[in-house]
Protein backbone atom coordinates (compact mmCIF):
# COMPACT_ATOMS: atom_id res chain seq x y z
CA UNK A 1 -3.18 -45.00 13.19
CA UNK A 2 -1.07 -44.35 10.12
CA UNK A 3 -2.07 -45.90 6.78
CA UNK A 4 1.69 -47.45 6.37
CA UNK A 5 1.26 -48.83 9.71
CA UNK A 6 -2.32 -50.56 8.94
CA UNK A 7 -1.22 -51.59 5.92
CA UNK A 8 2.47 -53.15 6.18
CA UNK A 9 3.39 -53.05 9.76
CA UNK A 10 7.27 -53.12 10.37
CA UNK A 11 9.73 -53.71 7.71
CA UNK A 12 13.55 -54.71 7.17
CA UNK A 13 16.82 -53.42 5.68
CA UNK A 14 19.81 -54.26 4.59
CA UNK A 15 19.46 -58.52 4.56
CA UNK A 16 20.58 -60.21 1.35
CA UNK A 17 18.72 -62.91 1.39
CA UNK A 18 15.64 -60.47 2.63
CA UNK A 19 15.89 -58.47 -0.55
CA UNK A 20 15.96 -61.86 -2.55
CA UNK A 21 12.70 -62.95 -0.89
CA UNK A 22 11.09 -59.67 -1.56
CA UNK A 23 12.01 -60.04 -5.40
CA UNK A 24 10.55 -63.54 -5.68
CA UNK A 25 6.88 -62.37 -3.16
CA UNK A 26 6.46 -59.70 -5.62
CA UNK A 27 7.22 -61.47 -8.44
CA UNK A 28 3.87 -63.85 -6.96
CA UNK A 29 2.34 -60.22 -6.48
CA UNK A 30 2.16 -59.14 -10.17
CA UNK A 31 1.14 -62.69 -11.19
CA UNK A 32 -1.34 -62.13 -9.01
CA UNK A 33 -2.69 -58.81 -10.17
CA UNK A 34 -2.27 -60.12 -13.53
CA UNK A 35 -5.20 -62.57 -12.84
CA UNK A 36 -7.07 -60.29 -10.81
CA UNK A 37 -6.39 -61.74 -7.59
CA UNK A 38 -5.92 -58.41 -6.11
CA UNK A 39 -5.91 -59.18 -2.54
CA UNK A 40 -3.53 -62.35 -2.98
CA UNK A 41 -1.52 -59.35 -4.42
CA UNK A 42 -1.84 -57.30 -1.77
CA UNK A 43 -0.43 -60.07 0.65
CA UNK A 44 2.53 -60.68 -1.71
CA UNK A 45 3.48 -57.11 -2.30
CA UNK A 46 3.14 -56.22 1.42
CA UNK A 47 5.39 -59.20 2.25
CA UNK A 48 7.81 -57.69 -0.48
CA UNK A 49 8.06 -54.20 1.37
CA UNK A 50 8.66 -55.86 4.65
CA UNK A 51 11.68 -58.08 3.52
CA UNK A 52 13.24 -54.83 2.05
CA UNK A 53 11.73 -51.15 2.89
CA UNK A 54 14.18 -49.72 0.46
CA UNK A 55 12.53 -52.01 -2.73
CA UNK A 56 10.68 -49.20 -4.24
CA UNK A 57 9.12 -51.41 -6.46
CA UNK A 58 7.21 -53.29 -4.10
CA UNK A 59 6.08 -50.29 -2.88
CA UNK A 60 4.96 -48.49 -5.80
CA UNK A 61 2.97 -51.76 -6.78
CA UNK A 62 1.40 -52.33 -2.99
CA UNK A 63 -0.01 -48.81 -3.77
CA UNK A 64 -1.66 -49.88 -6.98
CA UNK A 65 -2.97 -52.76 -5.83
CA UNK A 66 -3.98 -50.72 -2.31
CA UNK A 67 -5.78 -48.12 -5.19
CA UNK A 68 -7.57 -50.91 -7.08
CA UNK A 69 -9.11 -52.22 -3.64
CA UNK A 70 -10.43 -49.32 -3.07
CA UNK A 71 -8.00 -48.05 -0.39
CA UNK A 72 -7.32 -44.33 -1.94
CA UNK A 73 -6.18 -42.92 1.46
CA UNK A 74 -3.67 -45.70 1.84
CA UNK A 75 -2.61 -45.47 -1.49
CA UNK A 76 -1.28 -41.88 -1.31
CA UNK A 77 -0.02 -42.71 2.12
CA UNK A 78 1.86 -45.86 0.37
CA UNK A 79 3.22 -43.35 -2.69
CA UNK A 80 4.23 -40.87 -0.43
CA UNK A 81 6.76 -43.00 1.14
CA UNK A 82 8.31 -45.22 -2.05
């Protein structure tokens, strides 16, 4: 199975009010990682990059929070693709 796969699953493009919800779940996400919650961040960030697969910021945090877990291999997969 693909890391992207494992780790977000499907994702959407192109919805308004999708791209609005991913702004406000990774807004969560970085509060979040702030406090060391890291897998409440993960949940928020992944939710981000399946509202709006083109949010590049969403994915480039997903992947640090993915890195801090642990998750190296799914990091790189998760940088690769922002």
């Amino acid at each position: 199975m693909h890391p992207l796969a494992r780790v977000v699953g499907s994702c959407a493009y192109g919805d308004p009010r999708k791209q609005k919800e991913a702004r406000a779940k990774n807004r969560e996400g970085m509060k979040r990682y702030r406090t060391k919650r890291f897998d409440r961040a993960l949940e928020e960030f992944k939710g981000a990059a399946q509202m709006d697969c083109d949010y590049f910021i969403a994915w480039m945090n997903l992947a640090s929070v993915t890195a801090v877990l642990g998750r190296l291999n799914e990091a790189v997969a998760l940088l690769e693709y922002a």
